[in-house]
PDB file of N, CA and C in Angstrom:
ATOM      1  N   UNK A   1      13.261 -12.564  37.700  1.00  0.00           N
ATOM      2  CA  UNK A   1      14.463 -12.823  36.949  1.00  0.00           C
ATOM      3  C   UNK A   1      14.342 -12.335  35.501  1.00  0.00           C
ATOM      4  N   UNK A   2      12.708 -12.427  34.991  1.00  0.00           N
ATOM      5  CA  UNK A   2      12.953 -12.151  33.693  1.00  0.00           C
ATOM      6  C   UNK A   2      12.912 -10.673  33.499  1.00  0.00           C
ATOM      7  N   UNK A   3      12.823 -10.039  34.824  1.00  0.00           N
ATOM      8  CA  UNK A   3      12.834  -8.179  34.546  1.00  0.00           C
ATOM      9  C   UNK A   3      14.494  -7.874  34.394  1.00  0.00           C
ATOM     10  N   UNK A   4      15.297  -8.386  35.295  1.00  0.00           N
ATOM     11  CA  UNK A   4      16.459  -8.204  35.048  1.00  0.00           C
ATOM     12  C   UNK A   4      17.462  -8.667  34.290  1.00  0.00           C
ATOM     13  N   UNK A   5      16.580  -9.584  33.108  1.00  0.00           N
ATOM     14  CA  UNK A   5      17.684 -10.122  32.143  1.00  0.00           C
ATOM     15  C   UNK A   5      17.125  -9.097  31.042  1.00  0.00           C
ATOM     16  N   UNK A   6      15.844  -9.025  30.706  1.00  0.00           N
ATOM     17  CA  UNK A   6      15.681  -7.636  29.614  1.00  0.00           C
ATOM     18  C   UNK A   6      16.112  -6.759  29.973  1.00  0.00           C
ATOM     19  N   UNK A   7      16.497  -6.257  31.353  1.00  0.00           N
ATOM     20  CA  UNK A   7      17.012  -4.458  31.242  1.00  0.00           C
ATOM     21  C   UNK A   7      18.931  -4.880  30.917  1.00  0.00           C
ATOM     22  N   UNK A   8      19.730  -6.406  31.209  1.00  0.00           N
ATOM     23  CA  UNK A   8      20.929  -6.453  31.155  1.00  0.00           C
ATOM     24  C   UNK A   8      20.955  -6.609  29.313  1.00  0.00           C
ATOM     25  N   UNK A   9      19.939  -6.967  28.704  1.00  0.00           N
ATOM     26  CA  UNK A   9      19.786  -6.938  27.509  1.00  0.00           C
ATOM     27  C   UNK A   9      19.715  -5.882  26.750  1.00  0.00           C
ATOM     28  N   UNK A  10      18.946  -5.107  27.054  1.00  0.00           N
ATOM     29  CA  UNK A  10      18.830  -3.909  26.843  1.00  0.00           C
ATOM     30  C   UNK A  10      19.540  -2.211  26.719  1.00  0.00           C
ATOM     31  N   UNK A  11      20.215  -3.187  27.790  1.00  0.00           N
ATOM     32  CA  UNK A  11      21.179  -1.715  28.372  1.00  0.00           C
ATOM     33  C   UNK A  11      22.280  -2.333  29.103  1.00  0.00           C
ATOM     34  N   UNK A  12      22.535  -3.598  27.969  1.00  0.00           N
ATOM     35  CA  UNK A  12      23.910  -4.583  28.390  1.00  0.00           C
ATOM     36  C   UNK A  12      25.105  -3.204  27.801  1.00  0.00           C
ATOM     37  N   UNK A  13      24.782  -2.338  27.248  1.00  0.00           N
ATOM     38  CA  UNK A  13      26.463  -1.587  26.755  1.00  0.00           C
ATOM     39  C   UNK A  13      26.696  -1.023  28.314  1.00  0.00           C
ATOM     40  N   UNK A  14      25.747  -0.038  29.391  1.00  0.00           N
ATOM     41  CA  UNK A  14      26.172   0.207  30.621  1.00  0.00           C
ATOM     42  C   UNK A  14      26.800  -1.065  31.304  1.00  0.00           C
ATOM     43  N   UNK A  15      26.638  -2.363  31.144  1.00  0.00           N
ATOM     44  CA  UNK A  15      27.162  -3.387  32.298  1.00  0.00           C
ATOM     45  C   UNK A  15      28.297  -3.813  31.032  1.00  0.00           C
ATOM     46  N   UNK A  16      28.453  -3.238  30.312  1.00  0.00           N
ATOM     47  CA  UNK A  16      29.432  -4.112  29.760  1.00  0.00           C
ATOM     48  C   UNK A  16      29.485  -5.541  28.773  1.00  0.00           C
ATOM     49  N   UNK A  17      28.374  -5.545  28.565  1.00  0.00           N
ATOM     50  CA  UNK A  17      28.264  -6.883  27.957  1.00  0.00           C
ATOM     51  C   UNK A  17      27.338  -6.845  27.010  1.00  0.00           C
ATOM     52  N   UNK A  18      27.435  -5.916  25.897  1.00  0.00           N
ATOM     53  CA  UNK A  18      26.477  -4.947  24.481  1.00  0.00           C
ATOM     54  C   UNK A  18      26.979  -6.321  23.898  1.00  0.00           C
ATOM     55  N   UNK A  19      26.141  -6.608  23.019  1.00  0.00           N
ATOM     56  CA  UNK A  19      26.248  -7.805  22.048  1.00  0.00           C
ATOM     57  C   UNK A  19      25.913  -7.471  20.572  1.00  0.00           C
ATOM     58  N   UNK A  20      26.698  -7.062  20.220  1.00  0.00           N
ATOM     59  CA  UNK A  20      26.389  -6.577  18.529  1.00  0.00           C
ATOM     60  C   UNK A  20      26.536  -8.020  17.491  1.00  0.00           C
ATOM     61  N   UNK A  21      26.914  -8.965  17.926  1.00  0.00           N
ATOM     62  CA  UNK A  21      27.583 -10.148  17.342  1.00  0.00           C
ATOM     63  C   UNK A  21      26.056 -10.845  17.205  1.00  0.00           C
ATOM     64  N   UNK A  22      26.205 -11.832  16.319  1.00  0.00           N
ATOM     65  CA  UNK A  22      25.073 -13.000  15.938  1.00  0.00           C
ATOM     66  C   UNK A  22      25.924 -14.135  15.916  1.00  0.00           C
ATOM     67  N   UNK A  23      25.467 -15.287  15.687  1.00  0.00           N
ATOM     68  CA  UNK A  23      26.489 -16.705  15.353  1.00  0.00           C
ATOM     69  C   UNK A  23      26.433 -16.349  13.603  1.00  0.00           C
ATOM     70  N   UNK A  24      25.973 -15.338  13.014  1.00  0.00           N
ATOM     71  CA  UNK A  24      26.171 -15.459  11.652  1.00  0.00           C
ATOM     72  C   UNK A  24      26.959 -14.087  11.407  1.00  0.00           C
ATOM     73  N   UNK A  25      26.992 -13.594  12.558  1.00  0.00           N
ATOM     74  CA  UNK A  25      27.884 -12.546  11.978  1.00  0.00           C
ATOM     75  C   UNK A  25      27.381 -11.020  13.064  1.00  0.00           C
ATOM     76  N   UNK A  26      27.922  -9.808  12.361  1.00  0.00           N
ATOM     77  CA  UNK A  26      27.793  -8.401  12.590  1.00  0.00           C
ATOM     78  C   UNK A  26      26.438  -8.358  12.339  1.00  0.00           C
ATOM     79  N   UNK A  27      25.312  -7.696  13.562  1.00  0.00           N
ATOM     80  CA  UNK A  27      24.128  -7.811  12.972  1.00  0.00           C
ATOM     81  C   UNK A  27      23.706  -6.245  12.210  1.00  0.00           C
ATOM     82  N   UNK A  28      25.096  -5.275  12.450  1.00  0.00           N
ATOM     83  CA  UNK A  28      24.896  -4.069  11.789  1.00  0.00           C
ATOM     84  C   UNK A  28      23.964  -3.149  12.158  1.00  0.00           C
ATOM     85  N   UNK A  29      23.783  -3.657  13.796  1.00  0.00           N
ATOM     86  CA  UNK A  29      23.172  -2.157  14.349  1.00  0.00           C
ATOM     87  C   UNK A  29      23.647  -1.021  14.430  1.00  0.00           C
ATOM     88  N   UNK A  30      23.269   0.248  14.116  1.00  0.00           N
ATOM     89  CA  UNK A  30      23.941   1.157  14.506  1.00  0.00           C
ATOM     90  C   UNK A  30      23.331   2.215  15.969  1.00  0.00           C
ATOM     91  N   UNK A  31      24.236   3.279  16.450  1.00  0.00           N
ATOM     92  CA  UNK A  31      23.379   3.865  17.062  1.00  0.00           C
ATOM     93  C   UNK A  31      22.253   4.724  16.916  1.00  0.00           C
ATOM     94  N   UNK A  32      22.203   5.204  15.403  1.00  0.00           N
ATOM     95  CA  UNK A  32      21.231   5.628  15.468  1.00  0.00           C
ATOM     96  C   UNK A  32      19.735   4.568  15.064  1.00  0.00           C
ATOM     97  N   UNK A  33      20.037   3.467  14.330  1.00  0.00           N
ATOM     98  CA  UNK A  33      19.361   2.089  14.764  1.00  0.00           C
ATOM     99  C   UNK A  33      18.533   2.392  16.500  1.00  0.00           C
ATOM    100  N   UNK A  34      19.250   2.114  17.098  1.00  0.00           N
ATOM    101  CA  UNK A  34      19.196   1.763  18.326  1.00  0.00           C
ATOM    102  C   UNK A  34      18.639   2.714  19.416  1.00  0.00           C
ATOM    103  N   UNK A  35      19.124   4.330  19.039  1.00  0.00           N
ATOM    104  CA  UNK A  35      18.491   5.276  19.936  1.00  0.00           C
ATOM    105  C   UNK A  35      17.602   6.332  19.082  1.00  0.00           C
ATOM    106  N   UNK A  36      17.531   5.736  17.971  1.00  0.00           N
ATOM    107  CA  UNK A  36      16.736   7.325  17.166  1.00  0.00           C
ATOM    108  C   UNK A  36      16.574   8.514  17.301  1.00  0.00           C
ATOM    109  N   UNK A  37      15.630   8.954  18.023  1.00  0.00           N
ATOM    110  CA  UNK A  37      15.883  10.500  18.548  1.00  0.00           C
ATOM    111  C   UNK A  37      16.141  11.100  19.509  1.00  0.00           C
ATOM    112  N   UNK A  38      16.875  10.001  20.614  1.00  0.00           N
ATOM    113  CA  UNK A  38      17.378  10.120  21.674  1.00  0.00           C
ATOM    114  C   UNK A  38      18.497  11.163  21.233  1.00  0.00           C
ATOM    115  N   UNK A  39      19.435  10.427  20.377  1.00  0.00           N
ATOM    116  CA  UNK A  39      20.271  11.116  19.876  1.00  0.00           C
ATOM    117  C   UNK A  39      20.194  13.066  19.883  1.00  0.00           C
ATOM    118  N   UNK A  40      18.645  12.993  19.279  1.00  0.00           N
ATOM    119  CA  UNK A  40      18.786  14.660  18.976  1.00  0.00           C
ATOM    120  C   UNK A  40      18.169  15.066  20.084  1.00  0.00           C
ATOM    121  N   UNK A  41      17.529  14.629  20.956  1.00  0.00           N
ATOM    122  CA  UNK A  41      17.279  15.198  22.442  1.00  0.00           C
ATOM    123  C   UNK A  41      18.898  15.082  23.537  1.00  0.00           C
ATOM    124  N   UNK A  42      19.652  14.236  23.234  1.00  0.00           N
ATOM    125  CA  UNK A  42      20.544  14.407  24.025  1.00  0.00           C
ATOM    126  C   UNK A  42      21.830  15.216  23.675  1.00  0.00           C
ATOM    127  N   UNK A  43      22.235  15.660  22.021  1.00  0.00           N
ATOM    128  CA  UNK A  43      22.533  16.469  21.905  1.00  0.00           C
ATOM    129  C   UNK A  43      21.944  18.336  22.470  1.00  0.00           C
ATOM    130  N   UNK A  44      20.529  18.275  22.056  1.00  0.00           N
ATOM    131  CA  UNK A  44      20.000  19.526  22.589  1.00  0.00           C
ATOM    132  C   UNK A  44      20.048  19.608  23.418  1.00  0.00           C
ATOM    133  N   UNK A  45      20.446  18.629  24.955  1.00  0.00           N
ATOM    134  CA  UNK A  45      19.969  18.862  26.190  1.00  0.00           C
ATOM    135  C   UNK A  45      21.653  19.167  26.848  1.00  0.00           C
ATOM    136  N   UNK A  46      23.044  19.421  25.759  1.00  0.00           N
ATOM    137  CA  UNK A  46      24.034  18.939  25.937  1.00  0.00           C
ATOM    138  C   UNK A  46      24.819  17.867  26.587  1.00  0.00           C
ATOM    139  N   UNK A  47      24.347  16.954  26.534  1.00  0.00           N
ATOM    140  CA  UNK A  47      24.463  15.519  27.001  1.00  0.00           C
ATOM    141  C   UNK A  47      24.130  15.359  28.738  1.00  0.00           C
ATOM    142  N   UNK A  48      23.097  16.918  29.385  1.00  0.00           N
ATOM    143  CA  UNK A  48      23.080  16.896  30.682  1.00  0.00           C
ATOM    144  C   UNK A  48      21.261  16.086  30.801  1.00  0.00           C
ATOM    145  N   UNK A  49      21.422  15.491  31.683  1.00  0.00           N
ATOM    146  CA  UNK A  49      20.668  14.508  32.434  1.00  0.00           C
ATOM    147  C   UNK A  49      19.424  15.451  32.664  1.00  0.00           C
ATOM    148  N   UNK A  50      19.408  16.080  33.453  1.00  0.00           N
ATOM    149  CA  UNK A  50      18.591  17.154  33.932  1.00  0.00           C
ATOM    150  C   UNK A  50      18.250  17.992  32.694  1.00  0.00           C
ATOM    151  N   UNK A  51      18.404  17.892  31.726  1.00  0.00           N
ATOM    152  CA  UNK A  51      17.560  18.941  30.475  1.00  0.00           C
ATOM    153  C   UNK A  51      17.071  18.284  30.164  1.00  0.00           C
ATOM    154  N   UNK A  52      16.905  16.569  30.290  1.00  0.00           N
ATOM    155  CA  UNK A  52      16.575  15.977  29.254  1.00  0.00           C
ATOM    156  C   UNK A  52      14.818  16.599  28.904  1.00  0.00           C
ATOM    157  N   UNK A  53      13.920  16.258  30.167  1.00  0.00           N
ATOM    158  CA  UNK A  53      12.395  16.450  30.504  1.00  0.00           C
ATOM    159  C   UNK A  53      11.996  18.296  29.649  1.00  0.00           C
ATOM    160  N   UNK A  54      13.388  18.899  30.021  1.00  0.00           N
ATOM    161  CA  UNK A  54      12.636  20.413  29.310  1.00  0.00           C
ATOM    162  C   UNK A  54      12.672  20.310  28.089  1.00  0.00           C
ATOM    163  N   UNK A  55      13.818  19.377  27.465  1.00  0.00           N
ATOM    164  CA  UNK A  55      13.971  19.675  26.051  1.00  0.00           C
ATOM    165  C   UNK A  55      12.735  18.583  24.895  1.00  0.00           C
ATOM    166  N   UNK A  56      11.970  17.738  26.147  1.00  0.00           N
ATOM    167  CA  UNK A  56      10.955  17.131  25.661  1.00  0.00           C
ATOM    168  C   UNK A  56       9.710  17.775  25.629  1.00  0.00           C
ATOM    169  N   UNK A  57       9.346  18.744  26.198  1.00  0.00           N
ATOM    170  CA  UNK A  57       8.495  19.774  25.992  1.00  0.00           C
ATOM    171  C   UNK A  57       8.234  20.733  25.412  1.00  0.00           C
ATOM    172  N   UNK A  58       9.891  21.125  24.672  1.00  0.00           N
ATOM    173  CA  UNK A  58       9.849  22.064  23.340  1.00  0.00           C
ATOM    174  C   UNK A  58       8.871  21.507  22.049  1.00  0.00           C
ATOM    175  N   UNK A  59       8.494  22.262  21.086  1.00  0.00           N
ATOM    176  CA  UNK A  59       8.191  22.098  20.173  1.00  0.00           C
ATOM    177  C   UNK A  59       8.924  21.487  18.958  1.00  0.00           C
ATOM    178  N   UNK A  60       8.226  20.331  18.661  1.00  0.00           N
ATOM    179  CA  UNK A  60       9.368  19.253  17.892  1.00  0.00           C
ATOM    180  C   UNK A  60       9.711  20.405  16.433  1.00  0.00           C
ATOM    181  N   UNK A  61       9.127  21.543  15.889  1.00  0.00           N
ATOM    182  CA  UNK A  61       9.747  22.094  14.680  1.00  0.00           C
ATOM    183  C   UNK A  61      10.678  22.978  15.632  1.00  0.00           C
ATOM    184  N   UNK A  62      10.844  23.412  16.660  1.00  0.00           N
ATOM    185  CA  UNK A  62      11.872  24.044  17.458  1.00  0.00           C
ATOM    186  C   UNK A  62      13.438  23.494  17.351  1.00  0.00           C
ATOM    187  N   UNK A  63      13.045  21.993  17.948  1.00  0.00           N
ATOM    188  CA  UNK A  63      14.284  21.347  18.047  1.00  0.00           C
ATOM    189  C   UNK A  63      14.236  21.024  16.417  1.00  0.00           C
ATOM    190  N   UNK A  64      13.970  20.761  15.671  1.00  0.00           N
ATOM    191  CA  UNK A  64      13.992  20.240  14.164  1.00  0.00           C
ATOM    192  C   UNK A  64      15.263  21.882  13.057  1.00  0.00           C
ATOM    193  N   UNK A  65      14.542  23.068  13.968  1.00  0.00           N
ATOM    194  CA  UNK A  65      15.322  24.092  13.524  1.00  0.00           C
ATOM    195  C   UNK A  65      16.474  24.499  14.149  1.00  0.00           C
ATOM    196  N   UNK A  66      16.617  24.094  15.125  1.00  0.00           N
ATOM    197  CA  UNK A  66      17.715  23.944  16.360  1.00  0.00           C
ATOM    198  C   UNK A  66      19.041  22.995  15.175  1.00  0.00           C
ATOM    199  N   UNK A  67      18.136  21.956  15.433  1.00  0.00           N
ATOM    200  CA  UNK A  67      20.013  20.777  15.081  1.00  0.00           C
ATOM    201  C   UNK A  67      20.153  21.258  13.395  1.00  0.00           C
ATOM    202  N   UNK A  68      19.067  21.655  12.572  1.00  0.00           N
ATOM    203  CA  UNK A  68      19.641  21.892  11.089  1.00  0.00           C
ATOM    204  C   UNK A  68      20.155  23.233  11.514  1.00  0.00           C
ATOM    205  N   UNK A  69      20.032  24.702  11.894  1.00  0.00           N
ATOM    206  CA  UNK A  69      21.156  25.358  12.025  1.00  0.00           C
ATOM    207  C   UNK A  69      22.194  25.160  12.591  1.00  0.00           C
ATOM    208  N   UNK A  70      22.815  23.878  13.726  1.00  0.00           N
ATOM    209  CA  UNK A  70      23.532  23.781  14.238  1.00  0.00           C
ATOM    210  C   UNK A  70      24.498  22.662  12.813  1.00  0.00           C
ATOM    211  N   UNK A  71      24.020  22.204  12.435  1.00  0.00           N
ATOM    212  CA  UNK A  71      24.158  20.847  11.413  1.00  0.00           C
ATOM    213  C   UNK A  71      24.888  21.987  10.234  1.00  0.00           C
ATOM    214  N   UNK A  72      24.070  22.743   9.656  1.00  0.00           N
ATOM    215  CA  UNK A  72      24.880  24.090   8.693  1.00  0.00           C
ATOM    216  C   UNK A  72      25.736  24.829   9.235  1.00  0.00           C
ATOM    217  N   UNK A  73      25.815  25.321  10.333  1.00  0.00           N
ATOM    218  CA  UNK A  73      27.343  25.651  11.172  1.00  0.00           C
ATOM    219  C   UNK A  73      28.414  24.870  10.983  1.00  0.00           C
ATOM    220  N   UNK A  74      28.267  23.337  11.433  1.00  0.00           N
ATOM    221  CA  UNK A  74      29.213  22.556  11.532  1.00  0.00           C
ATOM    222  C   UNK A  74      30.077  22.625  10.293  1.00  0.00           C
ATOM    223  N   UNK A  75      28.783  22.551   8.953  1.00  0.00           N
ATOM    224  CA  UNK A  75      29.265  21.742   7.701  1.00  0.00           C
ATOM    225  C   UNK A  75      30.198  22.912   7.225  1.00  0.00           C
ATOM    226  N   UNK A  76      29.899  24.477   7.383  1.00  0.00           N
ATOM    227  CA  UNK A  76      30.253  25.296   6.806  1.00  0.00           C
ATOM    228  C   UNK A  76      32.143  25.289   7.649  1.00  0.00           C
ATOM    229  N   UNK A  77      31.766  25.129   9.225  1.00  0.00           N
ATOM    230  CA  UNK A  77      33.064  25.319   9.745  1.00  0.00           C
ATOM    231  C   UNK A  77      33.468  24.117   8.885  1.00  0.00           C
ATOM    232  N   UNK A  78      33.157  23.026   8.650  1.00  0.00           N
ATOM    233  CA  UNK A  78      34.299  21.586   7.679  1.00  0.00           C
ATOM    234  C   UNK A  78      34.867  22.472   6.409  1.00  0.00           C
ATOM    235  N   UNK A  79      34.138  22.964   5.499  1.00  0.00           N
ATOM    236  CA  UNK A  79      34.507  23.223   4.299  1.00  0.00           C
ATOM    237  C   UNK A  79      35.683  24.757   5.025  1.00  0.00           C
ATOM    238  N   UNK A  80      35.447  25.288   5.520  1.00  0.00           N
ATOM    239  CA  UNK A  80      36.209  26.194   5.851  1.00  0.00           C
ATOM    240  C   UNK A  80      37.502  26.071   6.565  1.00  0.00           C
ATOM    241  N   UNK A  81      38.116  25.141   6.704  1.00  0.00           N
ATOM    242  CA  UNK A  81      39.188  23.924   7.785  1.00  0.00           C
ATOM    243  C   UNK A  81      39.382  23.282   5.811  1.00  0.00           C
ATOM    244  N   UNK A  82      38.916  23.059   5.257  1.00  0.00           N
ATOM    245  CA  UNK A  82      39.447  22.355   3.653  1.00  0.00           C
ATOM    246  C   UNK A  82      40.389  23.435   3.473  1.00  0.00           C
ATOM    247  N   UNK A  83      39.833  24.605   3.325  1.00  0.00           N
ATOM    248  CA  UNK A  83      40.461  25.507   2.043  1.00  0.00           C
ATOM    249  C   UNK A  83      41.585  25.996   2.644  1.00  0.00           C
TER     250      UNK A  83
END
């Protein structure tokens, strides 16, 4: 019982029942709180399931040069959408 109340804890946002609340309030997790560099492996892997394992075998200054040129693309397409 106690394996399946840590994984509904854990990964209560898939069942529906994510608890961001405290009795004192917003406990101000965020996601990147919560998944750290999941985040930049699941962007690189384009959110597909099946890349995840290759894109963990790249070289972490690979992916590190990967999301900052992708990150300076973005910013440049924002300022360029301003003017």
């Amino acid at each position: 019982m106690q394996y399946r109340e840590k994984i509904y804890r854990e990964y209560g946002i898939i069942f529906g029942e994510e608890d961001l609340e405290t009795e004192e309030g917003s406990i101000g997790v965020t996601i990147a709180d919560k998944y750290g560099w999941y985040i930049m492996i699941h962007k690189i892997a384009e959110g597909d399931f099946l890349k995840i394992d290759k894109v963990t075998k790249e070289p972490i200054t690979a992916a590190l040069n990967w999301m900052s040129y992708t990150k300076e693309i973005e910013l440049e397409q924002q300022r360029n959408n301003k003017s």
